[in-house]
Every structure is written in structure tokens, then in C-alpha cells.
C-alpha atoms as a PDB file:
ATOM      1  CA  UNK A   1     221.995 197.258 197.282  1.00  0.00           C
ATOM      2  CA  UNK A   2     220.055 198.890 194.423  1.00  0.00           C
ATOM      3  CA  UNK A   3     222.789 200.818 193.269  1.00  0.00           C
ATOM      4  CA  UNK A   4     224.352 197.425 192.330  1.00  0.00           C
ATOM      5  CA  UNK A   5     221.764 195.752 191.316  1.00  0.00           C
ATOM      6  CA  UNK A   6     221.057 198.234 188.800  1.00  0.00           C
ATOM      7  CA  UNK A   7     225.040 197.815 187.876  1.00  0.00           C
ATOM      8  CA  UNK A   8     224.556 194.428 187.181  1.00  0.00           C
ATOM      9  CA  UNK A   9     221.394 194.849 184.699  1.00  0.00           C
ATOM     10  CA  UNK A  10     224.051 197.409 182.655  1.00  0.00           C
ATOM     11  CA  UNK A  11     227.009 194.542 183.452  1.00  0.00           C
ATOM     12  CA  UNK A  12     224.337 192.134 181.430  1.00  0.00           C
ATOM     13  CA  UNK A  13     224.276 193.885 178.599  1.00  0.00           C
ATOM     14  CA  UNK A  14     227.663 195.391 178.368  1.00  0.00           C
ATOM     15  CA  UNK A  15     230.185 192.995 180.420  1.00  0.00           C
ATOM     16  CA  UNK A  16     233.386 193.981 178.681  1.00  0.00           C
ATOM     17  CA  UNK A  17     232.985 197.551 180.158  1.00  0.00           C
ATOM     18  CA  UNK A  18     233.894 197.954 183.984  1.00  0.00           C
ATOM     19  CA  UNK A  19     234.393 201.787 183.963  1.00  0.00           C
ATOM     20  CA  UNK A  20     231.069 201.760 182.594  1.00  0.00           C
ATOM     21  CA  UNK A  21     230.135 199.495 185.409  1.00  0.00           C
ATOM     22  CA  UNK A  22     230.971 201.337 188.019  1.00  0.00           C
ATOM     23  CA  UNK A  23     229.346 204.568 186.370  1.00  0.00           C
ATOM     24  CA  UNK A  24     226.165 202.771 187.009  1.00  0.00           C
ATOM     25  CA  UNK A  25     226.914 202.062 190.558  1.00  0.00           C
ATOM     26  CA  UNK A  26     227.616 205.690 190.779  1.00  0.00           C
ATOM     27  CA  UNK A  27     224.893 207.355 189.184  1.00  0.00           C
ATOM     28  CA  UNK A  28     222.707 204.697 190.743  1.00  0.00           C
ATOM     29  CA  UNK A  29     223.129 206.530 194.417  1.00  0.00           C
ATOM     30  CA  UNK A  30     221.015 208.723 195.838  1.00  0.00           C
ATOM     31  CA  UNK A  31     221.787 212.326 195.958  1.00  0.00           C
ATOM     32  CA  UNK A  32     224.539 213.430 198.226  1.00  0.00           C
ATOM     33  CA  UNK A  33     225.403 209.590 198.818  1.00  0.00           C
ATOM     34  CA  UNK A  34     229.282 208.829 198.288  1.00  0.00           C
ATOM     35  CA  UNK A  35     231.283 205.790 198.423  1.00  0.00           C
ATOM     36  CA  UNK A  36     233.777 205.107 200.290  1.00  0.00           C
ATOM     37  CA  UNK A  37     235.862 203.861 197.715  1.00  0.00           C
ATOM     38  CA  UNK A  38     235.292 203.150 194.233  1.00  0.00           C
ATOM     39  CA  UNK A  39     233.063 200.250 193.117  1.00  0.00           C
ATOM     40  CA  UNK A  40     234.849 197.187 192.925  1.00  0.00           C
ATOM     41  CA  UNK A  41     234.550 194.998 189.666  1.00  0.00           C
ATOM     42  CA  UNK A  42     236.112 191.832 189.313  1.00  0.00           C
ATOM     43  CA  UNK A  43     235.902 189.337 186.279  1.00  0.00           C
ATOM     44  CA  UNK A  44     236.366 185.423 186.302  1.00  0.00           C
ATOM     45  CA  UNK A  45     235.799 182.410 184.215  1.00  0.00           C
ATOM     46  CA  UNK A  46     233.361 179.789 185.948  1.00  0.00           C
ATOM     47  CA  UNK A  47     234.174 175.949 185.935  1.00  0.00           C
ATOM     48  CA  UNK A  48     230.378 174.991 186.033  1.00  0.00           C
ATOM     49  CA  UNK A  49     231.567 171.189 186.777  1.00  0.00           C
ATOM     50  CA  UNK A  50     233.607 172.439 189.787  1.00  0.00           C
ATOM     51  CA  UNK A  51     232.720 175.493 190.559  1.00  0.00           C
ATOM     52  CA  UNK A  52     235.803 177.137 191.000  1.00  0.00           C
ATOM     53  CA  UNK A  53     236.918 180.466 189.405  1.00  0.00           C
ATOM     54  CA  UNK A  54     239.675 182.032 188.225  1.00  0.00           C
ATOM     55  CA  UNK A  55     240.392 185.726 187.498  1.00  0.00           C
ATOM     56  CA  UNK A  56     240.314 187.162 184.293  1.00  0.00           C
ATOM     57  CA  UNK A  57     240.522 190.539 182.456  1.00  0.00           C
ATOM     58  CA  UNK A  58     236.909 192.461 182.108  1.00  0.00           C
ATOM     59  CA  UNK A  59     237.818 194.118 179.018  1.00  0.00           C
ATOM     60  CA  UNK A  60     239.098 191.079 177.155  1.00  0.00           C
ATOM     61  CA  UNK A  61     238.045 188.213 179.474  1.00  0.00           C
ATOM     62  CA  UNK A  62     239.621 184.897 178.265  1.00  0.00           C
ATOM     63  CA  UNK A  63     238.321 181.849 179.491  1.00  0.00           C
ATOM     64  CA  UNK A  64     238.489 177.963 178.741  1.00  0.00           C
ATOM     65  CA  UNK A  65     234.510 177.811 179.103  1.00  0.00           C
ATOM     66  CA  UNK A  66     231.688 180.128 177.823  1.00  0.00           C
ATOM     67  CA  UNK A  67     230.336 180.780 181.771  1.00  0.00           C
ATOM     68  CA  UNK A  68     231.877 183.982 183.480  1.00  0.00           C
ATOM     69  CA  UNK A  69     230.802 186.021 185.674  1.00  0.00           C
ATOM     70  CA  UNK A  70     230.861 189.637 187.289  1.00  0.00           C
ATOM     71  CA  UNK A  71     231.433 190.123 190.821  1.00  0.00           C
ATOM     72  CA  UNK A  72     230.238 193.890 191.804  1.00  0.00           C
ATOM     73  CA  UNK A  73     230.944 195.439 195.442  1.00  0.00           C
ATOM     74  CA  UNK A  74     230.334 198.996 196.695  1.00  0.00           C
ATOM     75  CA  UNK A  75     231.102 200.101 200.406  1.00  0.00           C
ATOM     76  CA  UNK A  76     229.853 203.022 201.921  1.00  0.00           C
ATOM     77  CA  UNK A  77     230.113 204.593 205.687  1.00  0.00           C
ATOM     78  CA  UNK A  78     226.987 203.965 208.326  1.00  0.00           C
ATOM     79  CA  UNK A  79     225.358 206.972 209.277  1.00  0.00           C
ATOM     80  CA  UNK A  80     222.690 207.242 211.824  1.00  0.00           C
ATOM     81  CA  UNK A  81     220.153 209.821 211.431  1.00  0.00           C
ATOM     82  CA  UNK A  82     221.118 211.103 214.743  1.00  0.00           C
ATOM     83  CA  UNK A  83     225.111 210.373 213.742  1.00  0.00           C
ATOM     84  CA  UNK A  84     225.191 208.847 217.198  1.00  0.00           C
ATOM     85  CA  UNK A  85     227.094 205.725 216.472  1.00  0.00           C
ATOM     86  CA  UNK A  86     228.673 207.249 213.710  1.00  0.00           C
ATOM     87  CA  UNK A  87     232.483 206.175 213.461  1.00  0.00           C
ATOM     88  CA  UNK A  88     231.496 203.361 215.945  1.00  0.00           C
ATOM     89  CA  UNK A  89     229.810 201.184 213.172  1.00  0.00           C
ATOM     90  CA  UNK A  90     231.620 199.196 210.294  1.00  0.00           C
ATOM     91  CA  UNK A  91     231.012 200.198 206.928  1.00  0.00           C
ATOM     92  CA  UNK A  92     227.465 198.828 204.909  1.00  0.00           C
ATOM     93  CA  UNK A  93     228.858 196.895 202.329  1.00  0.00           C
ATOM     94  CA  UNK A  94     226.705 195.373 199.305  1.00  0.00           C
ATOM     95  CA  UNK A  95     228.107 193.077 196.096  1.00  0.00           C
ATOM     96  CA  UNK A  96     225.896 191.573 193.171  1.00  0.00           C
ATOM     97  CA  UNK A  97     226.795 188.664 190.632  1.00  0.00           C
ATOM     98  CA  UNK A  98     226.136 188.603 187.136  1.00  0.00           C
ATOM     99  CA  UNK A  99     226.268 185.584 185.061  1.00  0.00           C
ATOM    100  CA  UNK A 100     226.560 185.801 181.446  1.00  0.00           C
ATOM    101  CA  UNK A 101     228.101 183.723 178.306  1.00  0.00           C
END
């Protein structure tokens, strides 16, 4: 969770840039932690009178209003510290939003 948190406070200041997004997640780990995948960024345009979304590009987002946000998601495997349940246990899975104009 604090690995993406701490993507989001570099998404704030630099939202155009999801490789450097996901660099934060990244560095953000702690040693000898790895991903399962890659962080996942995703870009959209906020409606604030509906609500609703729609996907956009991060480098270039275009959107009909001035609210978008940043969705960021990075799965990792469970591990036990006695690697019992190991295997047995769905991934740990943590996302962060960031809302910017």
C-alpha cells in the first residue's frame, strides 16, 4: 500500500508520466520485494456531475472537463513467514487514486 501511495504523491506532481509512475511504485518496495506484474496505470477523464469515467491517454490525456484522475494498482504474491500457505493464498493486491486538474 505504501509503495502506491508514494506513486501517487509523484503521479501529483507529474501526471503525464506513467513510466515514471510506475518507477515510483518500484523503487518504493522494500528490498528483495517483486511484483508480480508490472504496476498498472490507467488514466481517465471524470464527469464530476455523473461520475462516470472514461479512458484516456496518460501522456496526452484529453478530456471534455478539467477533473481526471489516476488509477494506480500493484499485485504481489502472499508469502507467509513460514511459506506454509504459500501458493494456497490469492495474491495481495493494493491500488491508489489521484485526482488532479
Amino acid at each position: 500500500q505504501q509503495a502506491v501511495r508514494a506513486a501517487g504523491a509523484y503521479a501529483a506532481a507529474y501526471p503525464t508520466d506513467p513510466t515514471g509512475i510506475a518507477t515510483a511504485v518500484t523503487r518504493a518496495l522494500p528490498t528483495g520485494w517483486l511484483l508480480t506484474r508490472p504496476p498498472s496505470i490507467v488514466c481517465k477523464c471524470l464527469d464530476s456531475s455523473t461520475g462516470a469515467t472514461t479512458t484516456t491517454v496518460c501522456t496526452t490525456p484529453t478530456c471534455a472537463t478539467d477533473a481526471k484522475i489516476i488509477s494506480i494498482t500493484a499485485t504481489m504474491p502472499y508469502a507467509s513467514i513460514s511459506g506454509l500457505f504459500n501458493g494456497f493464498i490469492p495474491a495481495n493486491t493494493a491500488s491508489y487514486v489521484v485526482r488532479y486538474q
